[in-house]
PDB file of N, CA and C in Angstrom:
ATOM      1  N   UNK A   1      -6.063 -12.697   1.204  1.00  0.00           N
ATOM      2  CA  UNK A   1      -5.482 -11.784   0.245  1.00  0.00           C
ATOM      3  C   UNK A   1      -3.963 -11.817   0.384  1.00  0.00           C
ATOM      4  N   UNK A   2      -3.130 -11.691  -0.597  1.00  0.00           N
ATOM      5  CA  UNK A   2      -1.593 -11.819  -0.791  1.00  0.00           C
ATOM      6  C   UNK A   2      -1.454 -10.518  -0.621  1.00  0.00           C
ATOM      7  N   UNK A   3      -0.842  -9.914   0.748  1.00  0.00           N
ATOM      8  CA  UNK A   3      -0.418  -8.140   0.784  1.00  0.00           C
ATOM      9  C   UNK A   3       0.538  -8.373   0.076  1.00  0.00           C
ATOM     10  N   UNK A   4       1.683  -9.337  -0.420  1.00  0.00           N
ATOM     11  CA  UNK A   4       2.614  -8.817  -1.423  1.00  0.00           C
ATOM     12  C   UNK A   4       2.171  -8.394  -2.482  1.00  0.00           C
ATOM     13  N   UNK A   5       1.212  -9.271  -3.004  1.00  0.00           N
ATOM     14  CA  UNK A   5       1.056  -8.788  -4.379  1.00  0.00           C
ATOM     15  C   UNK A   5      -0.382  -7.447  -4.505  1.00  0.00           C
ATOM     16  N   UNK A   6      -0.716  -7.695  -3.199  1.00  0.00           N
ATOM     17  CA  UNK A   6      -1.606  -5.967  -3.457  1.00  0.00           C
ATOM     18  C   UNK A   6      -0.858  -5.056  -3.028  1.00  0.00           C
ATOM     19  N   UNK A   7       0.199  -4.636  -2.834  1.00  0.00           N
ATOM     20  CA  UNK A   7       1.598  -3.821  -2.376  1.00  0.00           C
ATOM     21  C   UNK A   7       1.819  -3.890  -3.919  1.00  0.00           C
ATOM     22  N   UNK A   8       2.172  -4.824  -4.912  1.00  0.00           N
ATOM     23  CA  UNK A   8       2.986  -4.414  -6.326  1.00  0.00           C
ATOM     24  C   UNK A   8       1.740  -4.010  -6.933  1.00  0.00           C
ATOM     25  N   UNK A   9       0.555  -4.647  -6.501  1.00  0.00           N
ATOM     26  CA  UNK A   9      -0.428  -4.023  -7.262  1.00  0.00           C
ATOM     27  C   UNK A   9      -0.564  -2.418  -7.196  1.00  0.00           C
ATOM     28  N   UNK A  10      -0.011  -1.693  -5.996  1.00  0.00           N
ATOM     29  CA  UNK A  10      -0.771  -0.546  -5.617  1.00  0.00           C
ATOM     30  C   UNK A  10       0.662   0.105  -6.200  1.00  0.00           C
ATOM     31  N   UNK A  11       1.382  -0.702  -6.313  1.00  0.00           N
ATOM     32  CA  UNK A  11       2.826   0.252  -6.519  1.00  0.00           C
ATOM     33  C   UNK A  11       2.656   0.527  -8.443  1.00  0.00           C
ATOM     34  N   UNK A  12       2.342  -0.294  -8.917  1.00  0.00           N
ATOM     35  CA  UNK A  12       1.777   0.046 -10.361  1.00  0.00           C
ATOM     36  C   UNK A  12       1.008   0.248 -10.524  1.00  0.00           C
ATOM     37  N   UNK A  13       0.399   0.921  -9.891  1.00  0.00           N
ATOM     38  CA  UNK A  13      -0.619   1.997 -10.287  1.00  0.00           C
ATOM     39  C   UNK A  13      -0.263   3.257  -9.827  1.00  0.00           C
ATOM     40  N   UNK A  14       0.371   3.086  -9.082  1.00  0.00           N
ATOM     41  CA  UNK A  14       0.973   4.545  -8.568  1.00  0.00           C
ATOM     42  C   UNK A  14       2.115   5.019  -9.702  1.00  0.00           C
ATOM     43  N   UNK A  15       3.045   3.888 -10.234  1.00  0.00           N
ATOM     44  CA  UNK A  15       3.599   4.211 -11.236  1.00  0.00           C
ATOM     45  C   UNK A  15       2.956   4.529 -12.714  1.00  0.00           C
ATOM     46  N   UNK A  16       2.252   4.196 -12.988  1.00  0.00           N
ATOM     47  CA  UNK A  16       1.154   4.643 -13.979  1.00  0.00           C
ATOM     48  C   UNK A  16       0.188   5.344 -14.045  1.00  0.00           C
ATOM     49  N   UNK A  17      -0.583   5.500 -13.090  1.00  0.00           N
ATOM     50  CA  UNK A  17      -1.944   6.528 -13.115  1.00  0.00           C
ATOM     51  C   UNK A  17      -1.496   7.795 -12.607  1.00  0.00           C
ATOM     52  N   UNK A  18      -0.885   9.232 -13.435  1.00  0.00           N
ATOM     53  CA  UNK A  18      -0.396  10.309 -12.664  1.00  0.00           C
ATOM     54  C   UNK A  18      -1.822  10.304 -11.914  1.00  0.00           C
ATOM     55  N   UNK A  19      -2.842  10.402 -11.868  1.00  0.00           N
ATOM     56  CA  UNK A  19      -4.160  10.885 -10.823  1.00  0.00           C
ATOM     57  C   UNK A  19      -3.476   9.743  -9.476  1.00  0.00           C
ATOM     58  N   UNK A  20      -3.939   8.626  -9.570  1.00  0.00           N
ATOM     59  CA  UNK A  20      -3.347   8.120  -8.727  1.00  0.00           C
ATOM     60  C   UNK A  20      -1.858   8.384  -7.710  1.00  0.00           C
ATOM     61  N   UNK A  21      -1.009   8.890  -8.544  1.00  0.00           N
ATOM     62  CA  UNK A  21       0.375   9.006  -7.803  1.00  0.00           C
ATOM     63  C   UNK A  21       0.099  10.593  -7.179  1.00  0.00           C
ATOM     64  N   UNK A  22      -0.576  11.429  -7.904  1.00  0.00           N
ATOM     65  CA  UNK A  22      -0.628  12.539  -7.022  1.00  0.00           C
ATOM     66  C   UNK A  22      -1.632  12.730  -6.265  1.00  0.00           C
ATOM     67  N   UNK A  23      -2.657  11.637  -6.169  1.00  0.00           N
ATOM     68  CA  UNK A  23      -3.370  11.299  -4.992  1.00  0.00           C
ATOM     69  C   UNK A  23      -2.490  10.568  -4.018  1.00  0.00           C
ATOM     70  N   UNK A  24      -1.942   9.893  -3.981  1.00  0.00           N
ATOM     71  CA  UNK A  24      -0.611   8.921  -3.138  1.00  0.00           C
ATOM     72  C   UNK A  24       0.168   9.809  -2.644  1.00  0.00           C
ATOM     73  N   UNK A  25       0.729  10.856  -3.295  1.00  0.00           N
ATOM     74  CA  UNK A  25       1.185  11.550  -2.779  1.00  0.00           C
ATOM     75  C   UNK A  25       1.283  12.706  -1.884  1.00  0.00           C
ATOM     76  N   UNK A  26      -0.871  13.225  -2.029  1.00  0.00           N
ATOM     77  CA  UNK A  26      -1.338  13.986  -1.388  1.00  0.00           C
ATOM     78  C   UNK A  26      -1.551  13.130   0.098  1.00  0.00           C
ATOM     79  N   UNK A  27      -2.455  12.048  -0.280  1.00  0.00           N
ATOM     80  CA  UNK A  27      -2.938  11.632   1.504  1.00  0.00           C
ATOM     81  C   UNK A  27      -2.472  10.070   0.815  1.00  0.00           C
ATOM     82  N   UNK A  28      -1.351   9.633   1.197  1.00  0.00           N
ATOM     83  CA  UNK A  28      -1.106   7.970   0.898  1.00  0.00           C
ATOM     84  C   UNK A  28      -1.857   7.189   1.749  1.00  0.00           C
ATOM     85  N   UNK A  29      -2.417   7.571   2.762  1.00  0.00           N
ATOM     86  CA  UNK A  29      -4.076   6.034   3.602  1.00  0.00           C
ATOM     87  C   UNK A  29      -4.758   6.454   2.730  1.00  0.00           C
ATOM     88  N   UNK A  30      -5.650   7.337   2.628  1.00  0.00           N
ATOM     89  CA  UNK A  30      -6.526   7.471   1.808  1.00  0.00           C
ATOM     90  C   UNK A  30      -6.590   6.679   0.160  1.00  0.00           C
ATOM     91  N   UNK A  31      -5.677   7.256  -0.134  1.00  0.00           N
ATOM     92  CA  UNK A  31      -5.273   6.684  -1.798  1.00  0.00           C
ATOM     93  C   UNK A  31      -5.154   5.121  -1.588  1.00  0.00           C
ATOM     94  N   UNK A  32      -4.387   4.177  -0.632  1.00  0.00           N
ATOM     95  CA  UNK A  32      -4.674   3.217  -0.637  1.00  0.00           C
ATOM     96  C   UNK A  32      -5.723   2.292   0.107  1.00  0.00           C
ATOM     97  N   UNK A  33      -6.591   3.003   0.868  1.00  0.00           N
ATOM     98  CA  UNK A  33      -7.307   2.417   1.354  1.00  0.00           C
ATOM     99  C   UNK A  33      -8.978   2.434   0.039  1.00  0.00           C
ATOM    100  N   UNK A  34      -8.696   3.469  -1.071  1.00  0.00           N
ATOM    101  CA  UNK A  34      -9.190   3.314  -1.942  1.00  0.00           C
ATOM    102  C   UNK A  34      -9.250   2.400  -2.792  1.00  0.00           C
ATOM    103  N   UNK A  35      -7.922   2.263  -3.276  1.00  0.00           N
ATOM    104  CA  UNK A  35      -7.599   1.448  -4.205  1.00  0.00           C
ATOM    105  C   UNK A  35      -7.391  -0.094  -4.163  1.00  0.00           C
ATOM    106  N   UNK A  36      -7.880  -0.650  -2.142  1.00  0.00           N
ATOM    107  CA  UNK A  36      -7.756  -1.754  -1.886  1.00  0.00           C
ATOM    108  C   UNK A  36      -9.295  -2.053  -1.674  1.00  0.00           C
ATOM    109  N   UNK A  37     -10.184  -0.569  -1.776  1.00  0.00           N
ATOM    110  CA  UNK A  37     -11.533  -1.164  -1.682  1.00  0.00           C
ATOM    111  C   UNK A  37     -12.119  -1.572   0.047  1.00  0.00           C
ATOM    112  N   UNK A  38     -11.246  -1.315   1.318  1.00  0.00           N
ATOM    113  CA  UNK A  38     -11.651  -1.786   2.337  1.00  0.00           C
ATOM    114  C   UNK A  38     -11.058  -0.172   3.043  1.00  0.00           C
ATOM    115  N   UNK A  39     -12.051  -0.606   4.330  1.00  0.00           N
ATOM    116  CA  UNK A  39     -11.811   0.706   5.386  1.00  0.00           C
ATOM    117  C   UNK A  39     -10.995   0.823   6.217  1.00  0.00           C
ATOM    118  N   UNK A  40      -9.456   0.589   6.588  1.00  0.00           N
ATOM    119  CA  UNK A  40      -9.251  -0.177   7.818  1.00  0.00           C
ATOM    120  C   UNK A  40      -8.568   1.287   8.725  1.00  0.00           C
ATOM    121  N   UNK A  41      -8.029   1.019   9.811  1.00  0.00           N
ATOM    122  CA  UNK A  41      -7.560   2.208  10.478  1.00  0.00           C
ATOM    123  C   UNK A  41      -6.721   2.759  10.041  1.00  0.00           C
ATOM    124  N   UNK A  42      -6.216   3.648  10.170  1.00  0.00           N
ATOM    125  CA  UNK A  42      -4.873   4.895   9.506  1.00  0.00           C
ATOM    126  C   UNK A  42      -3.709   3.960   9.713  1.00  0.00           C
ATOM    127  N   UNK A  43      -3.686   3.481  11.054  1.00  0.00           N
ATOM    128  CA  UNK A  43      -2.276   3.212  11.462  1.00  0.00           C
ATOM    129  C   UNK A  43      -1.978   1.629  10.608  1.00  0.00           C
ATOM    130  N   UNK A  44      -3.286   1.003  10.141  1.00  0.00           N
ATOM    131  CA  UNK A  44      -2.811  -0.491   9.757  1.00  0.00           C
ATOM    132  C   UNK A  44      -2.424  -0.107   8.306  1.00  0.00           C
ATOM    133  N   UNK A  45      -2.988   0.358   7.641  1.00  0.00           N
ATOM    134  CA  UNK A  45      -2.792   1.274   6.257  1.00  0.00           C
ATOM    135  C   UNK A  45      -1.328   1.440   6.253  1.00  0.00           C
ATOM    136  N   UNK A  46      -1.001   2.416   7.396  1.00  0.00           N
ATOM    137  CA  UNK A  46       0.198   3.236   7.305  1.00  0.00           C
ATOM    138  C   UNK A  46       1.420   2.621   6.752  1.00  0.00           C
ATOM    139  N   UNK A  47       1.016   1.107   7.786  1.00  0.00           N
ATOM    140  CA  UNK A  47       2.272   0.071   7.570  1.00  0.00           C
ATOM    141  C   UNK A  47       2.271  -0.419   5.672  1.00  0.00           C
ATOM    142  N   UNK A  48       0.956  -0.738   5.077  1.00  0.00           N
ATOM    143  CA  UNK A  48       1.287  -1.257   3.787  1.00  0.00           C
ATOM    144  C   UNK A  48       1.813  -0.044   3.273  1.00  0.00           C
ATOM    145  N   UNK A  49       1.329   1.590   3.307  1.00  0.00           N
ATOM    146  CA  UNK A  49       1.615   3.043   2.715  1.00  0.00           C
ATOM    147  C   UNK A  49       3.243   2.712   2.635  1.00  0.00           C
ATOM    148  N   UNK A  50       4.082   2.867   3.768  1.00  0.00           N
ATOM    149  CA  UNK A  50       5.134   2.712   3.879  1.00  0.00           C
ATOM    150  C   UNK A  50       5.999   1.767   3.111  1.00  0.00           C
ATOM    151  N   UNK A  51       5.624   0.286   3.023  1.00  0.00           N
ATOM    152  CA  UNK A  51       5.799  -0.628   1.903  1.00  0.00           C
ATOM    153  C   UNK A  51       5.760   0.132   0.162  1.00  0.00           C
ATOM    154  N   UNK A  52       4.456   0.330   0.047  1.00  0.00           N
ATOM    155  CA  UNK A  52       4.573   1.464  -1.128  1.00  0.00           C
ATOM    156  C   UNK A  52       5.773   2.049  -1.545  1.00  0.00           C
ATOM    157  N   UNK A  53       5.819   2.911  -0.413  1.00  0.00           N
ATOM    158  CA  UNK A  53       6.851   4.416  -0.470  1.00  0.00           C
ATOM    159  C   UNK A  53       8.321   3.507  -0.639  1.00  0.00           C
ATOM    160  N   UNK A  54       8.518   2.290  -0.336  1.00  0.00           N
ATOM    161  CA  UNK A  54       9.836   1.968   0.144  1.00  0.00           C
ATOM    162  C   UNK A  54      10.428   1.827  -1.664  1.00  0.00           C
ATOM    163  N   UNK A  55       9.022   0.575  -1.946  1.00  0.00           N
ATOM    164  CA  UNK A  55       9.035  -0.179  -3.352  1.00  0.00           C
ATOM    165  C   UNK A  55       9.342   0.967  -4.496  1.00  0.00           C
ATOM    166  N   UNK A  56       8.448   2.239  -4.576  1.00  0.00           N
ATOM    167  CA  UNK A  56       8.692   3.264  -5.216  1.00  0.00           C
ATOM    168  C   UNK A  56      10.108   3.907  -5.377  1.00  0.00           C
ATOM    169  N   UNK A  57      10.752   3.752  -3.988  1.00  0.00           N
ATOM    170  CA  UNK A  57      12.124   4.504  -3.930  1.00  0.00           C
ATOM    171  C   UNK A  57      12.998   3.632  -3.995  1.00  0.00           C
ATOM    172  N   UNK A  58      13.066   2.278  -4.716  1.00  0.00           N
ATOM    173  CA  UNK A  58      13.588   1.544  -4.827  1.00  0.00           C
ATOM    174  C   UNK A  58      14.536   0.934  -3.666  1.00  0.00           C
ATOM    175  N   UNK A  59      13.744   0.640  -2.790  1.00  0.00           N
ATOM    176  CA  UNK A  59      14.428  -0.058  -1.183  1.00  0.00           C
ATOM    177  C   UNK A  59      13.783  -1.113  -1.583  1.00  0.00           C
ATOM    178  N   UNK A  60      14.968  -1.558  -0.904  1.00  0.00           N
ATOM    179  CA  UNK A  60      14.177  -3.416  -0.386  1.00  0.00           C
ATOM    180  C   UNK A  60      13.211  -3.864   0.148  1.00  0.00           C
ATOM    181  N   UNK A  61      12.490  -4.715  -0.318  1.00  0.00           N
ATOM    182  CA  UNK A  61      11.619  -5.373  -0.127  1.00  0.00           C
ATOM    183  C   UNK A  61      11.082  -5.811   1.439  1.00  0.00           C
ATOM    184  N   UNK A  62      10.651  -5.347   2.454  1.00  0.00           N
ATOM    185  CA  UNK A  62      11.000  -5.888   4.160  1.00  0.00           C
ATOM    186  C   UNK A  62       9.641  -6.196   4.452  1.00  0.00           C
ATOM    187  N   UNK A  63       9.142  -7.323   3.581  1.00  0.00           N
ATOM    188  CA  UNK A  63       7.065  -7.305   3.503  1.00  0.00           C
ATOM    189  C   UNK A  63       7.458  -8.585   5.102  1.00  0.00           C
ATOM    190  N   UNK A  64       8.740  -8.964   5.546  1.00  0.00           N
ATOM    191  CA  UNK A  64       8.663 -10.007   6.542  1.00  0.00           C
ATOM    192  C   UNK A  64       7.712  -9.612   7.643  1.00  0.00           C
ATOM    193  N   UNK A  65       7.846  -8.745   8.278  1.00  0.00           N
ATOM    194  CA  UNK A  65       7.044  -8.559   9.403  1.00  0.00           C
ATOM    195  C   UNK A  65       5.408  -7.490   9.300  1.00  0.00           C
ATOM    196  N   UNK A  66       5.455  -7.126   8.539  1.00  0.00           N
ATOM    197  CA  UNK A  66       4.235  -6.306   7.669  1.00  0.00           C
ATOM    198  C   UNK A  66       2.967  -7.707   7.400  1.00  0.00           C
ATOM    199  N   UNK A  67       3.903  -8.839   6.217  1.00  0.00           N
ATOM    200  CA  UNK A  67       2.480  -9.659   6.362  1.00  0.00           C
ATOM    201  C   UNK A  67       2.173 -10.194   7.207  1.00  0.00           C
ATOM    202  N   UNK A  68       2.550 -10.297   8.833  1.00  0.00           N
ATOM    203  CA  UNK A  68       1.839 -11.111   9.983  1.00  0.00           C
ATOM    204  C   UNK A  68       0.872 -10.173  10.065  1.00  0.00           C
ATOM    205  N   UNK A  69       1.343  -8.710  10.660  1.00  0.00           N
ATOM    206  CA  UNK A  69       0.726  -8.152  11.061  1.00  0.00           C
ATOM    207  C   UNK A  69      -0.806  -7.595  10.454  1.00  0.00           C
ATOM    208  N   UNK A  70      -0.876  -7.941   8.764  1.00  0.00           N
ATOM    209  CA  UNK A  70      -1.724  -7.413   8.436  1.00  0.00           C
ATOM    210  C   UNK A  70      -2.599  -8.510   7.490  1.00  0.00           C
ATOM    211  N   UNK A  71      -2.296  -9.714   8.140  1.00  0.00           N
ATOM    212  CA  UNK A  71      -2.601 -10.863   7.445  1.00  0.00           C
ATOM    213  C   UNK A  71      -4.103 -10.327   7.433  1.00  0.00           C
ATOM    214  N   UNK A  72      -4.958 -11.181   7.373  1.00  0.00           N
ATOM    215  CA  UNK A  72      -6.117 -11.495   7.268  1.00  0.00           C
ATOM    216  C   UNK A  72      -7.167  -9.685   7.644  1.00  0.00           C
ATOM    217  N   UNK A  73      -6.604  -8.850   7.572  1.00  0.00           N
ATOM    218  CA  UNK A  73      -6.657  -7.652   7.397  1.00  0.00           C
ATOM    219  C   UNK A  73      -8.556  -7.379   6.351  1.00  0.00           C
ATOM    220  N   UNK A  74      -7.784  -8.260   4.977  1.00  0.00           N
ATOM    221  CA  UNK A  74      -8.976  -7.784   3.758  1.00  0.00           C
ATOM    222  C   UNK A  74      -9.666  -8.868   4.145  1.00  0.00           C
ATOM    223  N   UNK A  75      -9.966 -10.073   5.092  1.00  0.00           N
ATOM    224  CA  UNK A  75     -10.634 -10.944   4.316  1.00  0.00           C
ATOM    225  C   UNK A  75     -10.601 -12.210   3.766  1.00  0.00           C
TER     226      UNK A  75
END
């Protein structure tokens, strides 16, 4: 699985689905561990959540050390 592009995936939907963004905004693991369809721990989540939150607030892009860590994650 490409975490970059399921990171822009999750980030447009968060920009589009108000249910979605104020689910994201209530519990962001939850909301994305939904919307990626897999179970994984809080803390591996946390790291793509954070990616999210960055992309949303218009920060830079820092997926460098995020995709080792969560490579093969989905599969």
């Amino acid at each position: 699985m490409d975490i970059k592009a399921k990171i822009n995936e999750i980030v447009e939907k968060v920009k589009n689905d108000k249910d979605v963004a104020a689910n994201f905004a209530k519990d962001p693991v939850k909301t994305v561990e939904g919307l990626v369809g897999v179970d994984l721990p809080d803390d591996q989540v946390k790291m793509i959540t954070d990616q999210v939150q960055n992309k949303l607030a218009g920060k830079a892009d820092g997926l460098g050390g995020i995709v080792s860590k969560v490579k093969g994650l989905f599969g």
